[in-house]
Protein backbone atom coordinates (compact mmCIF):
# COMPACT_ATOMS: atom_id res chain seq x y z
CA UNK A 1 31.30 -2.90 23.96
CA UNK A 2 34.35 -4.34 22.32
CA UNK A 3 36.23 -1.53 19.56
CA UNK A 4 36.51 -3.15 15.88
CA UNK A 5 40.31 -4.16 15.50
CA UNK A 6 42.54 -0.78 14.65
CA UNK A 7 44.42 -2.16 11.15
CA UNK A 8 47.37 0.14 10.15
CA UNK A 9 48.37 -1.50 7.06
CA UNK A 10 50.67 0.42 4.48
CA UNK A 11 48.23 0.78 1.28
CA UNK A 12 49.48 -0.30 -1.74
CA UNK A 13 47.71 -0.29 -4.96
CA UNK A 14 45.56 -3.04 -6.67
CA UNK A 15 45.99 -2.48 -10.26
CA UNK A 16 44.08 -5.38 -11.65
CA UNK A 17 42.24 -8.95 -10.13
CA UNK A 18 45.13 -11.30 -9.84
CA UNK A 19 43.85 -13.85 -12.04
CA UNK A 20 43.79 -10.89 -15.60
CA UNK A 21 41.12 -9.16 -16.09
CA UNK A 22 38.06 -11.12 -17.76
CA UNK A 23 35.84 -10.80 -21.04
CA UNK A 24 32.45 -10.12 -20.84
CA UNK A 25 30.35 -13.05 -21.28
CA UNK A 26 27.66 -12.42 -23.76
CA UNK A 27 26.40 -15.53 -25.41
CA UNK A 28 24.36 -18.55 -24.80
CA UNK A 29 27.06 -20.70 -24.03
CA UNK A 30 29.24 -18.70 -22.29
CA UNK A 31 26.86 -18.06 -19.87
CA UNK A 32 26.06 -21.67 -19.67
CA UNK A 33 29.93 -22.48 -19.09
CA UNK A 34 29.64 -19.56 -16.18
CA UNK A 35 27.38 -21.46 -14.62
CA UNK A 36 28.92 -24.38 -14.48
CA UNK A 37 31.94 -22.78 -12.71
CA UNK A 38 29.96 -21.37 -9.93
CA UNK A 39 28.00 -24.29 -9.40
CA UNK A 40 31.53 -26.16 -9.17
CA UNK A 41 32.99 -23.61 -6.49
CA UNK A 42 31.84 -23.09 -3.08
CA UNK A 43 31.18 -20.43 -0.08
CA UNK A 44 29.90 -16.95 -0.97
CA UNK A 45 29.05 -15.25 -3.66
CA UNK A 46 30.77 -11.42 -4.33
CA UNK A 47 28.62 -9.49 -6.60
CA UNK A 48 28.01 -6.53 -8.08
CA UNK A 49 26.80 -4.62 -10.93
CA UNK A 50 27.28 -1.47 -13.35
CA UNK A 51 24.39 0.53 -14.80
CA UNK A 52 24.29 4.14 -17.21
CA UNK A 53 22.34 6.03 -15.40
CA UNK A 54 23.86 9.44 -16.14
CA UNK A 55 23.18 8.26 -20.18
CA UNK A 56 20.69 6.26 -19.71
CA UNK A 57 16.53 7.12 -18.70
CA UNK A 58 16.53 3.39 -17.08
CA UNK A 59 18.13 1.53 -14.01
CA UNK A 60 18.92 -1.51 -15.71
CA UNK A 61 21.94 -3.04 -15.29
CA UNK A 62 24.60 -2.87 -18.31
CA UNK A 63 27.26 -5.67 -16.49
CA UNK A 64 27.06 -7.97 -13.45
CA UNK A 65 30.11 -9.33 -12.15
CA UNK A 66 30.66 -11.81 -9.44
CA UNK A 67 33.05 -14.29 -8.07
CA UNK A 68 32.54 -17.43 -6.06
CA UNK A 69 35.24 -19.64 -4.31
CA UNK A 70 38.39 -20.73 -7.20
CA UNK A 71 35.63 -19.65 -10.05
CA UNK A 72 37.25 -16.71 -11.35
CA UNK A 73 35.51 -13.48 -11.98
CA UNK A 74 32.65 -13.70 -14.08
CA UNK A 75 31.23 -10.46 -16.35
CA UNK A 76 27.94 -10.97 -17.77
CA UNK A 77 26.12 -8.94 -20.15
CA UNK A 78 22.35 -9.31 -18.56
CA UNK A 79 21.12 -6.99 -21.03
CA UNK A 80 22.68 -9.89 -24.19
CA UNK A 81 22.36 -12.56 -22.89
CA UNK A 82 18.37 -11.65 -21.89
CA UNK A 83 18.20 -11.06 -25.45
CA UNK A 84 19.46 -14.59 -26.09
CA UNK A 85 16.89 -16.00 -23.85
CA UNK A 86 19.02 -17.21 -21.22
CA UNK A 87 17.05 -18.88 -18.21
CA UNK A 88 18.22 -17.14 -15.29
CA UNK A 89 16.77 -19.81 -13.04
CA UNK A 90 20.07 -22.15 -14.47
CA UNK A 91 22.08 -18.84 -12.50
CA UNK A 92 20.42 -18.81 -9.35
CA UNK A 93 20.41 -23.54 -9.15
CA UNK A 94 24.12 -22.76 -9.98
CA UNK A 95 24.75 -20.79 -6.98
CA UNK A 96 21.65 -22.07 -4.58
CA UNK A 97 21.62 -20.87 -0.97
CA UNK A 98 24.81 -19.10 -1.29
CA UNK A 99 25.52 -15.90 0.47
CA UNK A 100 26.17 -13.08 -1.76
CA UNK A 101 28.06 -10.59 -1.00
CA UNK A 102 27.47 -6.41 -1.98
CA UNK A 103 28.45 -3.27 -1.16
CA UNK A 104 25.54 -1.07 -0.83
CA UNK A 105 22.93 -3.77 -2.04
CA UNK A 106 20.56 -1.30 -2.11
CA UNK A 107 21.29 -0.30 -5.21
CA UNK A 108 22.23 -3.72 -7.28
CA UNK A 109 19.61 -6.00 -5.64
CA UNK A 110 16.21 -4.00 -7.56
CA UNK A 111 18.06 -4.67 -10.82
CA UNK A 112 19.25 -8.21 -9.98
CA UNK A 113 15.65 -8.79 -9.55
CA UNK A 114 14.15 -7.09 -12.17
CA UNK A 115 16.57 -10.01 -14.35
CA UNK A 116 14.99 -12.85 -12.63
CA UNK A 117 18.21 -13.17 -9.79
CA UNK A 118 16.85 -14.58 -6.32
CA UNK A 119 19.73 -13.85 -3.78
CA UNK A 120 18.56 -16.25 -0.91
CA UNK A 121 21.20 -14.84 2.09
CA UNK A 122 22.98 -11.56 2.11
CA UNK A 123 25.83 -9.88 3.65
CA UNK A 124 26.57 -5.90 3.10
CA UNK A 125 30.03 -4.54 3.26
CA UNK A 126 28.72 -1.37 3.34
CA UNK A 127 25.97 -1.66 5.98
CA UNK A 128 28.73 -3.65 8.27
CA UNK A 129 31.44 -0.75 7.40
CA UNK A 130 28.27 1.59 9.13
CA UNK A 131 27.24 -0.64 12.37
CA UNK A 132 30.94 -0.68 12.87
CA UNK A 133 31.22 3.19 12.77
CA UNK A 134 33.95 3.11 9.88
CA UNK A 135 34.13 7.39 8.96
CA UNK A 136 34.19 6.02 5.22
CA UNK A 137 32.10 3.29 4.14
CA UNK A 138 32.29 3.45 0.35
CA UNK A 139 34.23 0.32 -1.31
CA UNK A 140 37.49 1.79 -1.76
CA UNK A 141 37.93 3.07 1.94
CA UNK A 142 36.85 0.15 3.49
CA UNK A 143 38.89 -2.14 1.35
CA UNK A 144 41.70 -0.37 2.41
CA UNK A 145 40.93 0.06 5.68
CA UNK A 146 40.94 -3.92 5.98
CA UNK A 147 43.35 -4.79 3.45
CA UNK A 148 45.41 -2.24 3.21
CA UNK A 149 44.62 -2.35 -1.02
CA UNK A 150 44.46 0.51 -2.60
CA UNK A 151 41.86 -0.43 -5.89
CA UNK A 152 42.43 1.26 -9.10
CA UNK A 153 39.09 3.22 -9.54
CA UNK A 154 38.60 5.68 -12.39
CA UNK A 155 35.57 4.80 -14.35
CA UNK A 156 32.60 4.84 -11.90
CA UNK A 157 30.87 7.44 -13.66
CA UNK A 158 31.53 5.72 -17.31
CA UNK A 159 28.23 4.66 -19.30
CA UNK A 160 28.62 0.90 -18.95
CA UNK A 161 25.70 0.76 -21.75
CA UNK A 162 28.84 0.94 -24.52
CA UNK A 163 30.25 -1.79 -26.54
CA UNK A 164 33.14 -3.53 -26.60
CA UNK A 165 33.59 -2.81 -23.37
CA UNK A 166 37.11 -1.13 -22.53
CA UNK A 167 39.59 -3.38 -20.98
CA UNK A 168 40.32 -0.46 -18.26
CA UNK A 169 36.51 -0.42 -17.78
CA UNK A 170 36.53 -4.40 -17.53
CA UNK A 171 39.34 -3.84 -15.20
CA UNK A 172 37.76 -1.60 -12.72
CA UNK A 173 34.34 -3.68 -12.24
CA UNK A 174 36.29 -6.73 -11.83
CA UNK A 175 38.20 -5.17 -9.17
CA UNK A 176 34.99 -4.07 -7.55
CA UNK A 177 34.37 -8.11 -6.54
CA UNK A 178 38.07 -9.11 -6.19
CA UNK A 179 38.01 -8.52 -2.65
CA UNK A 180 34.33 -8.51 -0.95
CA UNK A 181 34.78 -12.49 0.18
CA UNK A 182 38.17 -11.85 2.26
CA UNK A 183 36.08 -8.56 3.10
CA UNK A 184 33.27 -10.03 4.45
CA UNK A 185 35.19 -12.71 6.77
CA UNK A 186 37.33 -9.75 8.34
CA UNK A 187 33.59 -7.71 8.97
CA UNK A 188 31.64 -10.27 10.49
CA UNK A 189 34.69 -11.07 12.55
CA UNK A 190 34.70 -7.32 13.62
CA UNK A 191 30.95 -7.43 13.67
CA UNK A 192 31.34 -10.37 16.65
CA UNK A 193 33.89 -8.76 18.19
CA UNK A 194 31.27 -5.65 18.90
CA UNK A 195 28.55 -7.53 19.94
CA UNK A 196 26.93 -6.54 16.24
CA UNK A 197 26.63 -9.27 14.07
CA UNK A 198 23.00 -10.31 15.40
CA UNK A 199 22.16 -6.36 14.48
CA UNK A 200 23.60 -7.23 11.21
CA UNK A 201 22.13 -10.15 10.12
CA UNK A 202 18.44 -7.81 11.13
CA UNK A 203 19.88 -5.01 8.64
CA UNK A 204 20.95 -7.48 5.94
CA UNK A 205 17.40 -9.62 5.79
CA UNK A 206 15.72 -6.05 5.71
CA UNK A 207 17.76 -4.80 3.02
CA UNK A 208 17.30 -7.96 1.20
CA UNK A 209 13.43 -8.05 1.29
CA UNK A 210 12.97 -4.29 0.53
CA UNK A 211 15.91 -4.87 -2.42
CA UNK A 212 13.84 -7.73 -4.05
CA UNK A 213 10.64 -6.44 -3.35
CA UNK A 214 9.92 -4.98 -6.82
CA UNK A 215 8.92 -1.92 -5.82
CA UNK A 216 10.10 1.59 -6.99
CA UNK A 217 13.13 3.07 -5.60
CA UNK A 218 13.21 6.21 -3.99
CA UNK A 219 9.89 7.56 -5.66
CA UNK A 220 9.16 11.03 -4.51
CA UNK A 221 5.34 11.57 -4.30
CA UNK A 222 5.52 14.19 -6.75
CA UNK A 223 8.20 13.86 -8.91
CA UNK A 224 8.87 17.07 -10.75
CA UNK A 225 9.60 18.93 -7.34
CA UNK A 226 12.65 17.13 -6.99
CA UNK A 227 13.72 19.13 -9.66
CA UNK A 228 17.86 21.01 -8.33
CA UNK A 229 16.84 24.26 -6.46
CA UNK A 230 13.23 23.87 -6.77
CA UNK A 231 13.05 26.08 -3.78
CA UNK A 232 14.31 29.04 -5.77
CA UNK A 233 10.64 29.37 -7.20
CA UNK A 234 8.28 27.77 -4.46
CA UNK A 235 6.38 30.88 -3.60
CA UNK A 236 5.50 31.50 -7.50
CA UNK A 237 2.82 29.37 -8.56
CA UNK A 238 3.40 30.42 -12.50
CA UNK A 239 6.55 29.58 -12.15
CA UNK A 240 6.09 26.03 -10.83
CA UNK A 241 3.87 25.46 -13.49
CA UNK A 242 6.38 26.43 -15.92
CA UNK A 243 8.91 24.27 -13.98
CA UNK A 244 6.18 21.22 -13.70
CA UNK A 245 5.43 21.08 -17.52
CA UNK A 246 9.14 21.16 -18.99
CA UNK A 247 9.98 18.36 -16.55
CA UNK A 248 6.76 16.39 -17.71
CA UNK A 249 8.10 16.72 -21.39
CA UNK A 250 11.22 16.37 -20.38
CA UNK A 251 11.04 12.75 -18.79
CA UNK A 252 8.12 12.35 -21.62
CA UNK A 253 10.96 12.35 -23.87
CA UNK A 254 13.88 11.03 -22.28
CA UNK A 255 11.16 7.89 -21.40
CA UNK A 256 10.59 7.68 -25.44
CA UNK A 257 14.25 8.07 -26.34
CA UNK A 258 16.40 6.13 -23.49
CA UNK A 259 18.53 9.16 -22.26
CA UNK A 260 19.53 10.15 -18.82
CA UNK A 261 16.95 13.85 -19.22
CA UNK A 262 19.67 16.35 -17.90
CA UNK A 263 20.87 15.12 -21.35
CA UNK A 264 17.79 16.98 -22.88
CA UNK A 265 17.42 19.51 -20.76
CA UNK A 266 19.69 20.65 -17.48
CA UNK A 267 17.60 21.60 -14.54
CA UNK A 268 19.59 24.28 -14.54
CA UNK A 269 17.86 25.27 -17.52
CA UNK A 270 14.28 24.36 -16.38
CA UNK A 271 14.60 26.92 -13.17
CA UNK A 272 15.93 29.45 -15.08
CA UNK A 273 12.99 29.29 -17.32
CA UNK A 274 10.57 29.09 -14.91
CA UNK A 275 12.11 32.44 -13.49
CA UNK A 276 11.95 34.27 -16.56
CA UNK A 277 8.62 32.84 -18.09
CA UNK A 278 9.34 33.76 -21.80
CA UNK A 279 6.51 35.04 -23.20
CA UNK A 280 7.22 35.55 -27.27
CA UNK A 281 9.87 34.60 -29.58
CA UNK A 282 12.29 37.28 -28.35
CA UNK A 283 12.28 36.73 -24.99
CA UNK A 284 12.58 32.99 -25.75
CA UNK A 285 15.65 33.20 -27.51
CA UNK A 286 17.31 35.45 -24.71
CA UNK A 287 17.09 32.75 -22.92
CA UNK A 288 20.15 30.65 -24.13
CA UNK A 289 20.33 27.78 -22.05
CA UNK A 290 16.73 26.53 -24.00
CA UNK A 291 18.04 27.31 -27.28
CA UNK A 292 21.39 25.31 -27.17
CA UNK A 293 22.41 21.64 -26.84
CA UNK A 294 23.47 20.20 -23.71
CA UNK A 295 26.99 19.99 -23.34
CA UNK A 296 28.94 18.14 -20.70
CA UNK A 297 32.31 18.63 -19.90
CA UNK A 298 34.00 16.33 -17.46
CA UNK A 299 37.48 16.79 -19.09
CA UNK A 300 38.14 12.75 -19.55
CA UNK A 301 37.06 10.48 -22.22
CA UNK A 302 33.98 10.44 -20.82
CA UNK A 303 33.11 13.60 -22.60
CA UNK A 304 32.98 11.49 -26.20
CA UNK A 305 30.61 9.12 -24.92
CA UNK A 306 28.22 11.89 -24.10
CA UNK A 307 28.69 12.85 -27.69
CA UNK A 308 26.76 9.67 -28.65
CA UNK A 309 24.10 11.02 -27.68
CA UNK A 310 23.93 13.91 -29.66
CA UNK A 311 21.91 12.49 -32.25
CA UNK A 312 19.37 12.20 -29.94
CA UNK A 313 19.86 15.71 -28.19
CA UNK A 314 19.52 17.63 -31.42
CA UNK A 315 16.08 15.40 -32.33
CA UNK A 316 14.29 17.58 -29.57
CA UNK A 317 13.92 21.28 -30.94
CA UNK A 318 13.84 24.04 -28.98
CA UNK A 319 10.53 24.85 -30.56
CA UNK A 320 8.83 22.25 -28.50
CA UNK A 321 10.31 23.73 -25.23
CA UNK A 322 8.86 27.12 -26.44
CA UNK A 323 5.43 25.01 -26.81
CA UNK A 324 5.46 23.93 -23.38
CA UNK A 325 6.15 26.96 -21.73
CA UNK A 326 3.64 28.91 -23.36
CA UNK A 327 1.03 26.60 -22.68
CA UNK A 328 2.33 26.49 -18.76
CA UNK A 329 1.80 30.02 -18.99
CA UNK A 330 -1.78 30.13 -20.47
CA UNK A 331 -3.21 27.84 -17.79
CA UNK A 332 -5.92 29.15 -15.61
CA UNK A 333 -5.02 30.23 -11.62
CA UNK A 334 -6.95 26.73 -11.06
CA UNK A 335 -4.86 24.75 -12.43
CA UNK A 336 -1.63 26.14 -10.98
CA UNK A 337 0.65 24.61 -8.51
CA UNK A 338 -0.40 26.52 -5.20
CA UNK A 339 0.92 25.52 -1.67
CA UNK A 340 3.18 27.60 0.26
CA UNK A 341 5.21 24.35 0.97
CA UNK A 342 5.43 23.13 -2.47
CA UNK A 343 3.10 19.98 -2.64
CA UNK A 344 0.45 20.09 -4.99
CA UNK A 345 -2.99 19.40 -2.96
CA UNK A 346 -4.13 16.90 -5.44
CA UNK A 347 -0.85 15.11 -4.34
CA UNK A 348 -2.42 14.52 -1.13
CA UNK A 349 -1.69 14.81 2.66
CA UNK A 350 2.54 14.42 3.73
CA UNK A 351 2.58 11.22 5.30
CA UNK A 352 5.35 12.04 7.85
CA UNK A 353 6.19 14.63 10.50
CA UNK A 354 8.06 17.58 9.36
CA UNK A 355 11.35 18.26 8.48
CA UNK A 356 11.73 22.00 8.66
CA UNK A 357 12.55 23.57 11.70
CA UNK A 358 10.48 26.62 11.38
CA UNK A 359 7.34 24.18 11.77
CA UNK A 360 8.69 21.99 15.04
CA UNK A 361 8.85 25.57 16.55
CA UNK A 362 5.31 26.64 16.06
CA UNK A 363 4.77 23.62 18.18
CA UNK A 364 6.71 23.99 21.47
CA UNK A 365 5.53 21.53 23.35
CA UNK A 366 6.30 18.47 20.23
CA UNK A 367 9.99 20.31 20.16
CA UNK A 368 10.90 19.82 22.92
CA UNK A 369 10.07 16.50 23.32
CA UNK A 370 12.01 15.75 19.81
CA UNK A 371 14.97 17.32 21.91
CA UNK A 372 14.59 15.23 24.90
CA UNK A 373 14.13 11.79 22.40
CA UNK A 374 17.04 12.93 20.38
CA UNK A 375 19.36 13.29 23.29
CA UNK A 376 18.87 10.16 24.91
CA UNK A 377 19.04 8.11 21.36
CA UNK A 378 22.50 10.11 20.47
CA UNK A 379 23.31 8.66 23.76
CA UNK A 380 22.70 5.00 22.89
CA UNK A 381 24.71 6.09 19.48
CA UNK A 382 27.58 6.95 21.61
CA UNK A 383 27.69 4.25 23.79
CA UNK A 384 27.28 1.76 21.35
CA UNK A 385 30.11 3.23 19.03
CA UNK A 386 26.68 3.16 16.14
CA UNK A 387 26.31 6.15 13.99
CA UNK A 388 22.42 7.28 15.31
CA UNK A 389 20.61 7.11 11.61
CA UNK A 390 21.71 3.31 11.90
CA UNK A 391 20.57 3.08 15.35
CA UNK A 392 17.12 4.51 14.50
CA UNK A 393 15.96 6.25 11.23
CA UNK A 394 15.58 10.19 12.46
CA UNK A 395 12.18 10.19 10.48
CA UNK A 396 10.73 7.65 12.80
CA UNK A 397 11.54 9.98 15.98
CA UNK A 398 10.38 12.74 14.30
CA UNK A 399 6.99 10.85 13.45
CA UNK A 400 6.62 9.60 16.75
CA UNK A 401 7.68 12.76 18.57
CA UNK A 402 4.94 14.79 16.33
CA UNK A 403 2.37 12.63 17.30
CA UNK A 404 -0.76 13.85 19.16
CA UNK A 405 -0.23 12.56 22.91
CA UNK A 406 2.45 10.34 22.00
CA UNK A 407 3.08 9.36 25.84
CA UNK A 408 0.05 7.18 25.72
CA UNK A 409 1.36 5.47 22.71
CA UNK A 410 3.03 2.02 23.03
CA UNK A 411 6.71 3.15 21.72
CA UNK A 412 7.90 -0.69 20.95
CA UNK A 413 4.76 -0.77 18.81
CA UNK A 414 5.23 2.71 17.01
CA UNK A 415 8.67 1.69 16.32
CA UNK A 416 7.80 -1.46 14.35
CA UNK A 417 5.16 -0.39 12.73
CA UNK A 418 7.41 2.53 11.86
CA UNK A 419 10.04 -0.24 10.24
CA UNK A 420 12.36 -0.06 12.67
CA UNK A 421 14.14 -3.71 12.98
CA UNK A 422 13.43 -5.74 16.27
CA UNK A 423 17.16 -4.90 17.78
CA UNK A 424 16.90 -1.33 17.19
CA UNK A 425 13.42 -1.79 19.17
CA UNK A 426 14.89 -3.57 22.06
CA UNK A 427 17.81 -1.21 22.13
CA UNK A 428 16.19 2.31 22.27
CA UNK A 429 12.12 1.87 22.90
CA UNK A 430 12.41 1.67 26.79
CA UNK A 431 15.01 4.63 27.04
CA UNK A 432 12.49 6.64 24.38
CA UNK A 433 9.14 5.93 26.40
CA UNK A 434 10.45 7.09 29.75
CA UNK A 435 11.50 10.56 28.33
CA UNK A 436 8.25 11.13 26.41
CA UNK A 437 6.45 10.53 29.66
């Protein structure tokens, strides 16, 4: 299989898009004039989009940006110009059948839908920067790797929820679209080259219907246990409880209030309160962390927009943690959290083989045929120069591996039914089925 083309270019630095650095289009008829201009240009579309998640309790988007043909880069305000009652229907006529291009889609398509935005044809940077086996695949490495630009990136962490929007913030997500068109011919060139792009257009129409499917992203079947270091406190039922009700409240509140919840209350804070289970007043205020406001310190301006939200913070008393903890305490051994594993039973059965390696090894027999399945598919990931979670997702082999009498299972089948995509079917499913048997 052909190598992707080695580029050695000398980097040098992007500082801004080379047509200035745009406004943010916010009003009825500045969104109609955007429209106009990418309904006048041609080719692909470069998108992508900014959200506040570390401020924010929501997903939304705060700013899209894109750029289509000699259009310019556009910024729109989808959160304004929703408000205006925009039709976002005049957005996707303007642009039709178009290809957009996005790096990582994954994670701008749910809120370009949620707006009303129907992307018809898609092409990932960052998916292509992974078939390709790239060692970096976010924006900035791959843009350099191909054009040798270095972008000016500093506020990827900012809360894109503020107004008027920075000109250095404007600046970076402008830069974020500058590039992707001249990106994408170079990739799907590479992508040829490999014997990939057929594999690529599979990848990009899956990511595309799960992106616009409308469905919740990344929902863990019971919540609260994703909760930082949960694990310190999985054997203690009390303690889960304690852990369970301050991150109901928690996300009660930050729901209610529109704040990121670590800005309420760190899980930091929640474990060590689960661990100590403060049972009066005294022991309650020893435990600081409950008692204070949360403060983060990043050391750039960032640091003052948190302080916006400290109005908000210092609504929620410590009082009502005290509340909550207490009552955690007083519930009845019935009601606790109680599984050695750390799902709740009324959560229901794990729908997929383990992940743990204590539990493959109770079963010898399904271990070693993991082993055996594993080898042969790092194989295929070697000799197709394909990192092996793109070749097949590891949670599928581990499904189909713990599987009673998996050898009289049709693998192709499994697979697909499974999710893998139809090349990554044809690629590994005869290979698999002749070490299982």
């Amino acid at each position: 299989m052909t190598l992707l083309i080695e580029r050695n270019l000398e980097p040098r630095l992007l500082n801004e898009p080379r047509g200035g650095v745009p406004d943010v289009t916010d009003t009825r008829e500045g969104y109609r004039d955007a429209c106009v201009a990418l309904a006048s240009a041609s080719g692909p579309l470069a998108a992508d989009a900014e959200r506040a998640s570390g401020f924010r309790y929501g997903h939304e988007d705060w700013l899209i940006q894109f750029k289509r043909g000699d259009s310019g880069i556009i910024l729109l305000d989808p959160v304004a110009l929703t408000k205006a009652g925009v039709s976002w229907h005049t957005f996707n006529t303007a642009v039709g059948d178009a290809e957009w291009i996005i790096h990582d889609a994954m994670m701008d398509l749910p809120g370009f839908t949620d707006i009303g935005l129907t992307p018809k044809r898609l092409f990932d940077t960052e998916m292509a920067a992974r078939l390709l086996g790239l060692h970096r695949f976010g924006l900035a490495a791959v843009t350099e790797h191909y054009l040798g630009l270095v972008l000016a990136k500093e506020h990827s962490a900012a809360d894109w929820s503020y107004r008027p929007l920075p000109r250095d913030w404007r600046n970076y997500a402008a830069l974020d679209v500058e590039e992707l068109i001249e990106l994408e011919e170079l990739m799907r060139a590479d992508l040829r080259r490999a014997g990939k792009e057929e594999w690529a257009e599979e990848e990009f129409a899956h990511i595309l219907a799960e992106g616009t499917s409308g469905r919740p992203r990344h929902e863990h079947p019971v919540p609260w246990l994703r909760i930082s270091h949960i694990t310190e406190i999985i054997r203690d039922p009390r303690a889960l409880a304690v852990a369970r009700a301050l991150w109901t409240k928690r996300d009660e509140l930050a729901r209610r209030y529109d704040i990121s919840p670590p800005l309420l209350l760190e899980d930091s804070s929640i474990i060590e309160a689960a661990k100590r289970k403060p049972r009066n007043a005294r022991e309650f205020r020893a435990v600081r962390c409950l008692n204070e406001r949360v403060r983060m310190h990043t050391g750039s301006e960032q640091d003052k927009m948190f302080e916006r939200y400290a109005p908000i913070q210092r609504s929620v008393k410590p009082s009502l943690w005290k509340t909550v903890i207490q009552e955690a305490l007083a519930l009845p051994a019935s009601e606790l959290p109680s599984t050695p594993g750390g799902r709740d039973p009324k959560d229901g059965p794990a729908a997929n083989a383990p992940r743990s390696n204590k539990q493959w090894e109770r079963h010898p027999e399904r271990m070693e045929r993991l082993k055996r399945v594993r080898s042969v598919v790092n194989q295929i990931a070697e000799d197709t120069r394909t990192p092996v979670e793109i070749i097949v997702n590891p949670q599928i082999i581990r499904n189909l591996c713990w599987t009673d009498e998996p050898e009289t299972r049709d693998v192709a089948e499994f697979l697909t039914e499974q999710g893998a995509r139809r090349w990554q079917v044809r690629l590994i499913a005869a290979s698999v089925e002749r070490v299982i048997l």
